[in-house]
C-alpha atoms as a PDB file:
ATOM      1  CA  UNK A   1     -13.514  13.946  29.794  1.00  0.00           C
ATOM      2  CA  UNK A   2     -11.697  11.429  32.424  1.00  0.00           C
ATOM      3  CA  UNK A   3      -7.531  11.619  31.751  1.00  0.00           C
ATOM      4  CA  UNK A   4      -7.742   7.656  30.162  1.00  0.00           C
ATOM      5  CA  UNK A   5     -10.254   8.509  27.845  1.00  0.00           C
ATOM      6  CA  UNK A   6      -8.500  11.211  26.198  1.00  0.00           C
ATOM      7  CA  UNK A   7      -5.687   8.970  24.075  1.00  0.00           C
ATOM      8  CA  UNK A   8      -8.791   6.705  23.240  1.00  0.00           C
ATOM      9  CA  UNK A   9     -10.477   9.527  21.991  1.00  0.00           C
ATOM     10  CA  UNK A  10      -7.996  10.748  19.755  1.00  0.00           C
ATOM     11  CA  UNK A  11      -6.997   7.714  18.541  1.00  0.00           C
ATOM     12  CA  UNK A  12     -10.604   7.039  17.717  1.00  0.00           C
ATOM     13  CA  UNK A  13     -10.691  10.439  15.909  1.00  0.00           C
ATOM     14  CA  UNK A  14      -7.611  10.028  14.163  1.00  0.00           C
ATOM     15  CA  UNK A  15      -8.811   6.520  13.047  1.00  0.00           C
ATOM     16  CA  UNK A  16     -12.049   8.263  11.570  1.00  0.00           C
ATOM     17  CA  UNK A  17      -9.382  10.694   9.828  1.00  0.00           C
ATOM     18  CA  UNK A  18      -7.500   8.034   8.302  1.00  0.00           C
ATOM     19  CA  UNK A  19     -10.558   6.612   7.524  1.00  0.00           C
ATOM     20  CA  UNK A  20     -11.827   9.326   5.046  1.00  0.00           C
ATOM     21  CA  UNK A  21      -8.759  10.279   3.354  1.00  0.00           C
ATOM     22  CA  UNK A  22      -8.816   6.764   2.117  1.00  0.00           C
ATOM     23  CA  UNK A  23     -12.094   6.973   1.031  1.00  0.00           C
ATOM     24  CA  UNK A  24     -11.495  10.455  -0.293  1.00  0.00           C
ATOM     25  CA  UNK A  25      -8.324   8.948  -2.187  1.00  0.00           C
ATOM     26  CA  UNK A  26     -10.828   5.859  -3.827  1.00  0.00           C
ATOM     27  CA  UNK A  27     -13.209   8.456  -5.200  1.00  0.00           C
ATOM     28  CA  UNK A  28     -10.387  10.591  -6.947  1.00  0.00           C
ATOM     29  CA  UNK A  29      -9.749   7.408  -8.711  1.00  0.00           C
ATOM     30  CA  UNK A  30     -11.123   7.311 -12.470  1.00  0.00           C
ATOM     31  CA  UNK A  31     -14.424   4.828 -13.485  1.00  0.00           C
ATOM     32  CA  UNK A  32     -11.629   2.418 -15.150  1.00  0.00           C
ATOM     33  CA  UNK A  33      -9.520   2.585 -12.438  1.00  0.00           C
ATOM     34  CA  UNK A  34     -12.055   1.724  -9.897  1.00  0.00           C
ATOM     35  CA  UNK A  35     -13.454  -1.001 -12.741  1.00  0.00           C
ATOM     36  CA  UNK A  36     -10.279  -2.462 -12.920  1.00  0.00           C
ATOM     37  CA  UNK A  37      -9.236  -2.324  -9.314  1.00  0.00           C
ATOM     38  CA  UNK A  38     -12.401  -3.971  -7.863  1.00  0.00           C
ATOM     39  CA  UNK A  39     -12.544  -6.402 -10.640  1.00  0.00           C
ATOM     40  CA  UNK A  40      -8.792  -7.757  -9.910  1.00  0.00           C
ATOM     41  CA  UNK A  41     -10.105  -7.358  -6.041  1.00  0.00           C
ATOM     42  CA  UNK A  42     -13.347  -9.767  -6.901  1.00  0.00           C
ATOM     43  CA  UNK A  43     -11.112 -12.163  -9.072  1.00  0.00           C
ATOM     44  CA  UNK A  44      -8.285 -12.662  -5.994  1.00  0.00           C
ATOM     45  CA  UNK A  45     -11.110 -13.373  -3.250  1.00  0.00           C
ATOM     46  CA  UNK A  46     -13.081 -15.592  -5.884  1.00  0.00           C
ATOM     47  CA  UNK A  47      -9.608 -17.824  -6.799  1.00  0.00           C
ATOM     48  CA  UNK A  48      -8.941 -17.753  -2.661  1.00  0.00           C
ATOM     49  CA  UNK A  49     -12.542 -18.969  -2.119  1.00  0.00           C
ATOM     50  CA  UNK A  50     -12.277 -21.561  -4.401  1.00  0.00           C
ATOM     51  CA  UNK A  51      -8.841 -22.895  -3.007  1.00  0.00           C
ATOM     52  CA  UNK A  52     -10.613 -22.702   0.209  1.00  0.00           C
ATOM     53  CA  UNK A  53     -13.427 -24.277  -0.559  1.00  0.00           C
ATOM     54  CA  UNK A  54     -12.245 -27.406  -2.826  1.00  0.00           C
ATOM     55  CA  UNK A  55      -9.481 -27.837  -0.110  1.00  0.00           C
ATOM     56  CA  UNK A  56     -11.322 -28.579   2.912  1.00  0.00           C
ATOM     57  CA  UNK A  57     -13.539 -30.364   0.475  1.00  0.00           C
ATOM     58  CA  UNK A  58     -10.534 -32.388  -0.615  1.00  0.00           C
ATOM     59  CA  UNK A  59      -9.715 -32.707   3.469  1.00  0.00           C
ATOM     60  CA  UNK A  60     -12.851 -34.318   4.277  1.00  0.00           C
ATOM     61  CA  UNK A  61     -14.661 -31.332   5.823  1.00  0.00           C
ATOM     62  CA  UNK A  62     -18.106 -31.228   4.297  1.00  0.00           C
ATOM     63  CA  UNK A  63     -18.818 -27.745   4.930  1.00  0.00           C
ATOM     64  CA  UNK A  64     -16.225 -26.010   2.815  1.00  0.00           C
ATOM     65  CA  UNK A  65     -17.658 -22.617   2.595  1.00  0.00           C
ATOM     66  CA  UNK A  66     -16.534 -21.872   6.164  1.00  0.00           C
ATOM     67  CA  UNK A  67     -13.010 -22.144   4.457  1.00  0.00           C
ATOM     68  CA  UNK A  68     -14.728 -19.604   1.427  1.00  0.00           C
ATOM     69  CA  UNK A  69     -15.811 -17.370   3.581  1.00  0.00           C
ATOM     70  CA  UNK A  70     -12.952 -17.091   5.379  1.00  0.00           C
ATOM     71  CA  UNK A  71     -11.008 -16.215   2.262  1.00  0.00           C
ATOM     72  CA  UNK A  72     -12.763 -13.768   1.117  1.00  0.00           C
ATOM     73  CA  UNK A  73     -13.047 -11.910   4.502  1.00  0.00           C
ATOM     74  CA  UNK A  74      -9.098 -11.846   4.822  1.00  0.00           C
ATOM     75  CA  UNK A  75      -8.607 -11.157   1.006  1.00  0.00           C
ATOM     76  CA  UNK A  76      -7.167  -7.320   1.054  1.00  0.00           C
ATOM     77  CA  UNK A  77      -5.178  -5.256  -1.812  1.00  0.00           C
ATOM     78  CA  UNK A  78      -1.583  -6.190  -0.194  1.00  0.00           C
ATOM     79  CA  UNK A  79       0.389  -9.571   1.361  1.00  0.00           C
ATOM     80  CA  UNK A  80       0.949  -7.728   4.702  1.00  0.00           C
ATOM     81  CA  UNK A  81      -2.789  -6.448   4.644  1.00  0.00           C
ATOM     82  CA  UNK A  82      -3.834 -10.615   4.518  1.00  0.00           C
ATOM     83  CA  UNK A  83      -1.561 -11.701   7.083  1.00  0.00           C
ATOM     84  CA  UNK A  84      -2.628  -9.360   9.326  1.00  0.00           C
ATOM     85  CA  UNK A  85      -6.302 -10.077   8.557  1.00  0.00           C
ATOM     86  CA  UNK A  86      -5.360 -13.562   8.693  1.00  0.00           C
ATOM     87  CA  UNK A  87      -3.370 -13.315  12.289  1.00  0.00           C
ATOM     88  CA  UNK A  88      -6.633 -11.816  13.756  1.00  0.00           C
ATOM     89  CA  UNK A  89      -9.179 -14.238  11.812  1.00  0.00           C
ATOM     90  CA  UNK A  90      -6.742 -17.034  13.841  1.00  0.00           C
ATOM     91  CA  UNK A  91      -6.915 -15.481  17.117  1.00  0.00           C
ATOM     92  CA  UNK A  92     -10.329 -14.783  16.901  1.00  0.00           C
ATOM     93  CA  UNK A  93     -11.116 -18.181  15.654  1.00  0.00           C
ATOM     94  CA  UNK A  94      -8.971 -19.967  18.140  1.00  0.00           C
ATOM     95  CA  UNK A  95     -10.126 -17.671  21.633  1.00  0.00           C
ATOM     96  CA  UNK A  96     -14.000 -17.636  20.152  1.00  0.00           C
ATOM     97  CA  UNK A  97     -13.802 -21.326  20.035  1.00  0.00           C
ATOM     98  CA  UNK A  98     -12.350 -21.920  23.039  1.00  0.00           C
ATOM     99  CA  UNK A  99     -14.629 -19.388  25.150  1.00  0.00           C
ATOM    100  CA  UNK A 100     -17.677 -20.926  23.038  1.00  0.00           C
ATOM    101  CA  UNK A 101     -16.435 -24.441  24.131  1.00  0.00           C
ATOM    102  CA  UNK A 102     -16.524 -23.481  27.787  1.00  0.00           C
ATOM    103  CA  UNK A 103     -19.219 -22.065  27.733  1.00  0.00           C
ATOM    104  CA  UNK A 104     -21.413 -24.670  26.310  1.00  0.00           C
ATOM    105  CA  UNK A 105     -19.669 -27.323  28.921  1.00  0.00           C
ATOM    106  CA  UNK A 106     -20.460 -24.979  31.506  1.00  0.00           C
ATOM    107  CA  UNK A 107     -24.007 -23.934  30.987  1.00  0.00           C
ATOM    108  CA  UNK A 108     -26.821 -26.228  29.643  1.00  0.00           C
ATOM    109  CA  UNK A 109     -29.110 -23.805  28.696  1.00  0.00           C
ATOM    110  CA  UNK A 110     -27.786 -22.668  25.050  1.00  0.00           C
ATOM    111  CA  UNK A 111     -28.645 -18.984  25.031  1.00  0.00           C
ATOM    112  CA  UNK A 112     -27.341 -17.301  28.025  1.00  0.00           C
ATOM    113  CA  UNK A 113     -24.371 -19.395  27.589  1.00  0.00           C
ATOM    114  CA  UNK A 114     -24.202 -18.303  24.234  1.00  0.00           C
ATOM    115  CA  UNK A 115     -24.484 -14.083  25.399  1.00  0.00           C
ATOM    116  CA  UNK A 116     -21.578 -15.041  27.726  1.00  0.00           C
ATOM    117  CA  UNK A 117     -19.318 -17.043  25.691  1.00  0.00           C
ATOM    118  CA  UNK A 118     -20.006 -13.817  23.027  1.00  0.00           C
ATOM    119  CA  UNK A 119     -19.300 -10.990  26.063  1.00  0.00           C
ATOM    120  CA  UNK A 120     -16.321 -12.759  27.658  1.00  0.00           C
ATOM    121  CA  UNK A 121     -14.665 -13.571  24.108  1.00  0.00           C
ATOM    122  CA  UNK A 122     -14.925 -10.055  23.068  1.00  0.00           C
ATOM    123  CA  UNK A 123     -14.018  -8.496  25.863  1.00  0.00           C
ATOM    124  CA  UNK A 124     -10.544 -10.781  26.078  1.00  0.00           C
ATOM    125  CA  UNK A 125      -9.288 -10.024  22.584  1.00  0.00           C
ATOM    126  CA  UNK A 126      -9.915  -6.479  23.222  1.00  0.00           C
ATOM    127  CA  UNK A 127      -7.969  -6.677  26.831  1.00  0.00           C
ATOM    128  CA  UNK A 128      -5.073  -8.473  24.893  1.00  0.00           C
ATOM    129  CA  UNK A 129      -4.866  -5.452  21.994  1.00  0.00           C
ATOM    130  CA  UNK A 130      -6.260  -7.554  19.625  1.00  0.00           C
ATOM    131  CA  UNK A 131      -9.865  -5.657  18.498  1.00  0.00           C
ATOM    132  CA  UNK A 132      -9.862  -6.432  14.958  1.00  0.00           C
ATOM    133  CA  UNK A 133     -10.003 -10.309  16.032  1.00  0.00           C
ATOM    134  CA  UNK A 134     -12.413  -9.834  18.871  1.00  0.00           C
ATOM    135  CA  UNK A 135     -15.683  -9.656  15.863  1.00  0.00           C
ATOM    136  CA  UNK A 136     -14.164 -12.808  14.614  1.00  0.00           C
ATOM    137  CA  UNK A 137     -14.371 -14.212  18.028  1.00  0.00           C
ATOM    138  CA  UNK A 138     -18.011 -13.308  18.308  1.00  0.00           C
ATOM    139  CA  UNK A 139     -18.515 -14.849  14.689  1.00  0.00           C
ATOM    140  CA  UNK A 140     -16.927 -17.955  16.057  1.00  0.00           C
ATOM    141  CA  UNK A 141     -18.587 -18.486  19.110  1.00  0.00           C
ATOM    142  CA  UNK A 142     -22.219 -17.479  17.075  1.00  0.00           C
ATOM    143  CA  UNK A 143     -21.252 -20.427  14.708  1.00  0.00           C
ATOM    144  CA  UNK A 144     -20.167 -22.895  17.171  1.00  0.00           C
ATOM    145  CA  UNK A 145     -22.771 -21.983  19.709  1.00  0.00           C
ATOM    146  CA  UNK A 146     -25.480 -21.440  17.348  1.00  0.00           C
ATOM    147  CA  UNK A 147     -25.170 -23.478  14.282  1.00  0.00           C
ATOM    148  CA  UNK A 148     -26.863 -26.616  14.322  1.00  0.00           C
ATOM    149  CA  UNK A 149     -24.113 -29.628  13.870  1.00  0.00           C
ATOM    150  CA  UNK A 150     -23.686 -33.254  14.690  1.00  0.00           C
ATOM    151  CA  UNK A 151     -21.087 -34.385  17.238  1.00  0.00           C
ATOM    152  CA  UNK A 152     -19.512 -32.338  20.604  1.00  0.00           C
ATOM    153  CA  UNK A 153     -18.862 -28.637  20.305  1.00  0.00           C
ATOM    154  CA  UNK A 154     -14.884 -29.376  20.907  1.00  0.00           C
ATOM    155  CA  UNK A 155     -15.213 -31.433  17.125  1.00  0.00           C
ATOM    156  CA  UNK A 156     -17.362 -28.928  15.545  1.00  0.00           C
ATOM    157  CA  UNK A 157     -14.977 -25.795  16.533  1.00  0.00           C
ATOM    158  CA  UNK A 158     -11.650 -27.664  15.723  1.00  0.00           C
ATOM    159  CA  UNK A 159     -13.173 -28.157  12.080  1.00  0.00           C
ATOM    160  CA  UNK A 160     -14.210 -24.605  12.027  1.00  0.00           C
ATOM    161  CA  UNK A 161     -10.909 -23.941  13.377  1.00  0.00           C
ATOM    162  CA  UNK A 162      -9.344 -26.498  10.410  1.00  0.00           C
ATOM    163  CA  UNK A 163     -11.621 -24.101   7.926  1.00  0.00           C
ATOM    164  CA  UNK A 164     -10.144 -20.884   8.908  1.00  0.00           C
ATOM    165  CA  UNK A 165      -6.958 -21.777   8.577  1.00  0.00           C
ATOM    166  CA  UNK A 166      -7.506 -23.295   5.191  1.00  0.00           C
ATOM    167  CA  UNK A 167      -9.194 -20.218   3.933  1.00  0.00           C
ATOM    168  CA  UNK A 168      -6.427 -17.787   5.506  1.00  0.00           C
ATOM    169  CA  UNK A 169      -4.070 -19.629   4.160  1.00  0.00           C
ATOM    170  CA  UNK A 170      -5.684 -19.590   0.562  1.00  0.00           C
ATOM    171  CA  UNK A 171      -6.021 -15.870   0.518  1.00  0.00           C
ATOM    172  CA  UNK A 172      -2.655 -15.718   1.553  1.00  0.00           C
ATOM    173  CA  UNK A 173      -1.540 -17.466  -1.337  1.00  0.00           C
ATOM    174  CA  UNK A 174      -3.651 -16.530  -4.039  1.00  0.00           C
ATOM    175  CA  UNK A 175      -2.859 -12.691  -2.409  1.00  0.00           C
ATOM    176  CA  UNK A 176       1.033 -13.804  -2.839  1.00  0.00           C
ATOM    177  CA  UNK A 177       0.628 -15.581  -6.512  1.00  0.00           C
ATOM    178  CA  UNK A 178      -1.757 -12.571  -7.753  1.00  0.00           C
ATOM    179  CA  UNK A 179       0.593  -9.604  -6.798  1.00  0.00           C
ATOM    180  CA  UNK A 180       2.812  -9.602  -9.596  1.00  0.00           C
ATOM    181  CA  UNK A 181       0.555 -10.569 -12.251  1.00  0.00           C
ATOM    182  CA  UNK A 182      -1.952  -7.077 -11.440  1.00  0.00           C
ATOM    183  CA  UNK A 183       1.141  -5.276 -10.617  1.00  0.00           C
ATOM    184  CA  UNK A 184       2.163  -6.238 -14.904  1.00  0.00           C
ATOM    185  CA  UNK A 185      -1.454  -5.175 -16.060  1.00  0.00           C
ATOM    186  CA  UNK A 186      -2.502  -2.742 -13.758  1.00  0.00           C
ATOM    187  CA  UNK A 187       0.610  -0.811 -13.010  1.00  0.00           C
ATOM    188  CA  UNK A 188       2.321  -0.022  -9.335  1.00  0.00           C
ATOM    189  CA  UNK A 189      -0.375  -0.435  -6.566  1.00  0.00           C
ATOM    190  CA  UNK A 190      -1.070   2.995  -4.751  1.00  0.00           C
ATOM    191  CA  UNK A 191      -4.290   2.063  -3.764  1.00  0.00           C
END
């Protein structure tokens, strides 16, 4: 194995470590506990998506569930675990937009454009450290590129862009409002 490959492939093994000791942790969790845990898990993402979704609604943005979506894919068990899921949904949002953006100005013909914008917008976020927010750049550029919509591809990714934030900062919220409350019925979070 080539020297620079080495820390990547301990890191990657040490991830998958990580990985199952938290899974291992989940199952040693009682039936009730896991009832109770995903249930106050479902009910957080469900009161961010709907904050999300009636407030782009209320904003004039008539496809909400961009904002809903959003919500429930930054919705974690902790504050700091959304608004780190929320930084990278942001960054992805904002660098998949603006590759997608190019791209389509660039390039009339939609597809290879598209495979481009997706390459080069992945590729960035993982050359500036930021992985977790490179998929959310290929989600964006997918939606902008790919989604049928009316009006220029600048106006169509700034709403998208005016959804994610909505929805990130729902979770956020609802993540902040919700801690103490399942903290009082459920007990200190170890999960």
């Amino acid at each position: 194995m080539s020297e620079p490959a080495r820390p990547l492939a301990d890191l990657l093994r040490r991830a998958e470590q990580v990985g199952e000791e938290v899974a291992r942790m989940r199952r040693a969790l009682s039936r009730r506990d896991r009832l109770l845990t995903g249930l106050a898990y479902a009910l957080r993402a469900l009161a961010a998506a709907a904050l999300g979704y009636y407030g782009a609604r209320a904003l004039g943005l008539t496809q909400g569930f961009w904002a809903a979506i959003t919500a429930i894919s930054v919705t974690q068990s902790s504050y700091a675990e959304v608004s780190h899921s929320s930084r990278d949904q942001f960054i992805g949002a904002i660098i998949g937009g603006l590759v997608g953006i190019m791209a389509a100005a660039l390039v009339h013909d939609l597809f290879p454009a598209y495979a481009l914008a997706l390459l080069v917008g992945m590729t960035l976020c993982w050359m500036l450290d930021l992985g977790a927010a490179g998929r959310i750049a290929g989600v964006t550029v997918t939606i902008v590129m790919l989604v049928p919509h009316e009006g220029t591809f600048l106006q169509f990714a700034l709403f998208r862009l005016g959804e994610v934030v909505l929805g990130a900062t729902a979770a956020l919220l609802v993540t902040r409002l919700s801690a103490p409350i399942e903290r009082r019925l459920l007990g200190p979070s170890d999960r």
